[in-house]
Structures are given as C-alpha cells and as structure tokens.
Protein backbone atom coordinates (compact mmCIF):
# COMPACT_ATOMS: atom_id res chain seq x y z
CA UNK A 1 32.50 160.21 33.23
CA UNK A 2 32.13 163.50 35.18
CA UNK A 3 27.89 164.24 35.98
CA UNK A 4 26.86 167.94 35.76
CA UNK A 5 25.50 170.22 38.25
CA UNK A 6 22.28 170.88 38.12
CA UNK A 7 22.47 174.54 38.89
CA UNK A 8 22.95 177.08 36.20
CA UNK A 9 25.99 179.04 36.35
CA UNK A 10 25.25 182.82 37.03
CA UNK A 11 28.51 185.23 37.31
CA UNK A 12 28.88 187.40 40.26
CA UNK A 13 27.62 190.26 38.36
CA UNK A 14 23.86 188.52 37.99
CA UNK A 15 24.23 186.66 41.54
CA UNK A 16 22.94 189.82 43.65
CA UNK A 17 20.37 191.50 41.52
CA UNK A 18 16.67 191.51 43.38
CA UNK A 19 15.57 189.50 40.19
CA UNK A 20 18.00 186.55 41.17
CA UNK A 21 17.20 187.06 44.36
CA UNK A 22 13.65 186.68 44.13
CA UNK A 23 13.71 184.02 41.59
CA UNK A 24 15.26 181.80 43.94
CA UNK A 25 12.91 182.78 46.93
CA UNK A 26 9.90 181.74 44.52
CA UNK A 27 10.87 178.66 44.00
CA UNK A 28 11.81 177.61 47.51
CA UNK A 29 8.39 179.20 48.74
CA UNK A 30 5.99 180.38 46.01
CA UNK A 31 3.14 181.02 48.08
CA UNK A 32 4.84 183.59 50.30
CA UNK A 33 6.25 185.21 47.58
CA UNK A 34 3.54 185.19 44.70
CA UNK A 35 0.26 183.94 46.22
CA UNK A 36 0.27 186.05 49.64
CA UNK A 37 1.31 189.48 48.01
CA UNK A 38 -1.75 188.68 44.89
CA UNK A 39 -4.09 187.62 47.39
CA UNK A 40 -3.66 191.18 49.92
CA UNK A 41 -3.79 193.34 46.18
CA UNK A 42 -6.90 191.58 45.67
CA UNK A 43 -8.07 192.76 49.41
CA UNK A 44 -6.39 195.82 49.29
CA UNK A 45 -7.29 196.63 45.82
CA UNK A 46 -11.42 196.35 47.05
CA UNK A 47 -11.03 198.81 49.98
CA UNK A 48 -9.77 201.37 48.04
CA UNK A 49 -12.41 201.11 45.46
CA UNK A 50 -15.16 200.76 47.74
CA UNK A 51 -15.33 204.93 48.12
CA UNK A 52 -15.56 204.75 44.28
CA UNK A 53 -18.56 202.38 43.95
CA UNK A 54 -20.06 204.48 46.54
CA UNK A 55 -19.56 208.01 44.98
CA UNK A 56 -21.45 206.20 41.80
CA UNK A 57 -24.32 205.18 43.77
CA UNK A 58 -24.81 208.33 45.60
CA UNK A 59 -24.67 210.30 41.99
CA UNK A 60 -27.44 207.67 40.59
CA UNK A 61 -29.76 208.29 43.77
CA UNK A 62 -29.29 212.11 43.15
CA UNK A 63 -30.66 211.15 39.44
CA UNK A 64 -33.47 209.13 40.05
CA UNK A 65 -35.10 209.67 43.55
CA UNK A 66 -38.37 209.00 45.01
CA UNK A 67 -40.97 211.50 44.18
CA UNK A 68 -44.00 212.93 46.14
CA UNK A 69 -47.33 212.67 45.31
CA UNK A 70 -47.64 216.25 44.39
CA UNK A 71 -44.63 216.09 42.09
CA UNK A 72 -46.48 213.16 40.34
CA UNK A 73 -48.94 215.12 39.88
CA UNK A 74 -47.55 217.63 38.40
CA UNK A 75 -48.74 220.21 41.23
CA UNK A 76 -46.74 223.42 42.04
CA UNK A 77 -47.49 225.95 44.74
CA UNK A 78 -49.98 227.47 42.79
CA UNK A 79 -52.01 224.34 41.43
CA UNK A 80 -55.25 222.53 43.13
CA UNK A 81 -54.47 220.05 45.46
CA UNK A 82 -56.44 216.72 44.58
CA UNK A 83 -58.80 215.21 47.22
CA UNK A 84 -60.55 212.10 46.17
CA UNK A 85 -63.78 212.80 48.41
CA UNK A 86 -63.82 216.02 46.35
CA UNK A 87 -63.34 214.30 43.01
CA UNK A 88 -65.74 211.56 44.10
CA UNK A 89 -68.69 214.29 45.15
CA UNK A 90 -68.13 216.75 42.03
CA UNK A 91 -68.65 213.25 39.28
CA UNK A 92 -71.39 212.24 41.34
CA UNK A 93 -72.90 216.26 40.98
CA UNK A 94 -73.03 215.41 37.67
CA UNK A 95 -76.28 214.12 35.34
CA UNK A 96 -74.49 210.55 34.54
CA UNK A 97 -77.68 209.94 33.14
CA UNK A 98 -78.53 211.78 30.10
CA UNK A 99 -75.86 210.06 27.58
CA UNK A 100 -76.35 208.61 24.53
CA UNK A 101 -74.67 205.35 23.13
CA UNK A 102 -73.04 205.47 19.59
CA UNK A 103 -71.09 203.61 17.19
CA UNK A 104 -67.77 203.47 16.24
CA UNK A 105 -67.09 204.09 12.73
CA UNK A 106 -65.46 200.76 11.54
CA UNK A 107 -62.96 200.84 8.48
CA UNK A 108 -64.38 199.21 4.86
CA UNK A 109 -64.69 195.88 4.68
CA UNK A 110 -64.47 195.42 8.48
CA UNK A 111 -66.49 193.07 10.71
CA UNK A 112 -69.05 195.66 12.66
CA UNK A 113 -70.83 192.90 14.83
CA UNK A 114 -74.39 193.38 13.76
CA UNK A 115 -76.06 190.60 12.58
C-alpha cells in the first residue's frame, strides 16, 4: 500500500506568493516572524504616542494651575491687600465686649434644652 506525503500539494501558481512564503517561514521559526515584529510594534507603537500623552498633560496643566494667594483671594490691582497683623489689630480695635447672647428660634415641637 502506497503512504501519503504529508505535504499539501500547492501548484506553481500559489508556490511563490509572499503568503506561502511566509506561511512556511512561521512555522519553521514563529518567533522571528510573529513574536519579534509584535513585540517592536508594541515598543515602537509607545514612542510615538508618548508626544501625545504629553500634549494632553500640558493642555490639563494649562486648565488647572496653581494659583496665588491674591488670586484666591479674589484681589485685583485695585483691591486691598490682606495683612493679618492688620486684620488682627483692627478686631482687636473693636468693643468685643458689649454683646448680648440670644436664642435661636427652635421649630414646634422641637427639643430647646431648657429644663
């Protein structure tokens, strides 16, 4: 009884196309010609986005940046710069004494803490 070839027959038309080609490449070394080309996409692929991460960053730190104390403030060129010394001496300027202590008006029915 005759035994078969294990290779498939291809006709001379199929035997030189780049598929054919690199079918039978791949499967005599598959690294070289599917892991090595994935892995440099992968490398290649984050050096050219890098410059794109970057430009988003840069437009997010336009947005939000760090402010001044003025700005927080709310201060223009015009408006009173605050010194605490000068806050401190114009409260104390004042009579903190003479204030009288009232009551909050509490809803009905509510618990109003005098016994």
């Amino acid at each position: 009884m005759a035994v078969f070839q294990n290779k498939k027959f291809r006709g001379s038309v199929e035997a030189n196309t780049v598929a054919t080609r690199y079918r039978s490449l791949l499967a005599r070394h598959p690294f070289v010609m599917f892991g090595l080309p994935f892995i440099a996409t992968m490398v290649a692929g984050s050096f050219f986005l890098t410059p794109a991460t970057a430009i988003r960053y840069e437009k997010h730190d336009r947005r939000v940046r760090q402010m001044s104390k003025e700005e927080e403030l709310g201060i223009g060129k015009d408006g009173r710069k605050v010194d605490m010394k000068e806050e401190y001496y114009r409260l104390a300027a004042k009579d903190l004494d003479d204030w009288e202590q009232k009551r909050v008006k509490r809803l009905p029915g509510e618990h109003d803490g005098k016994m």
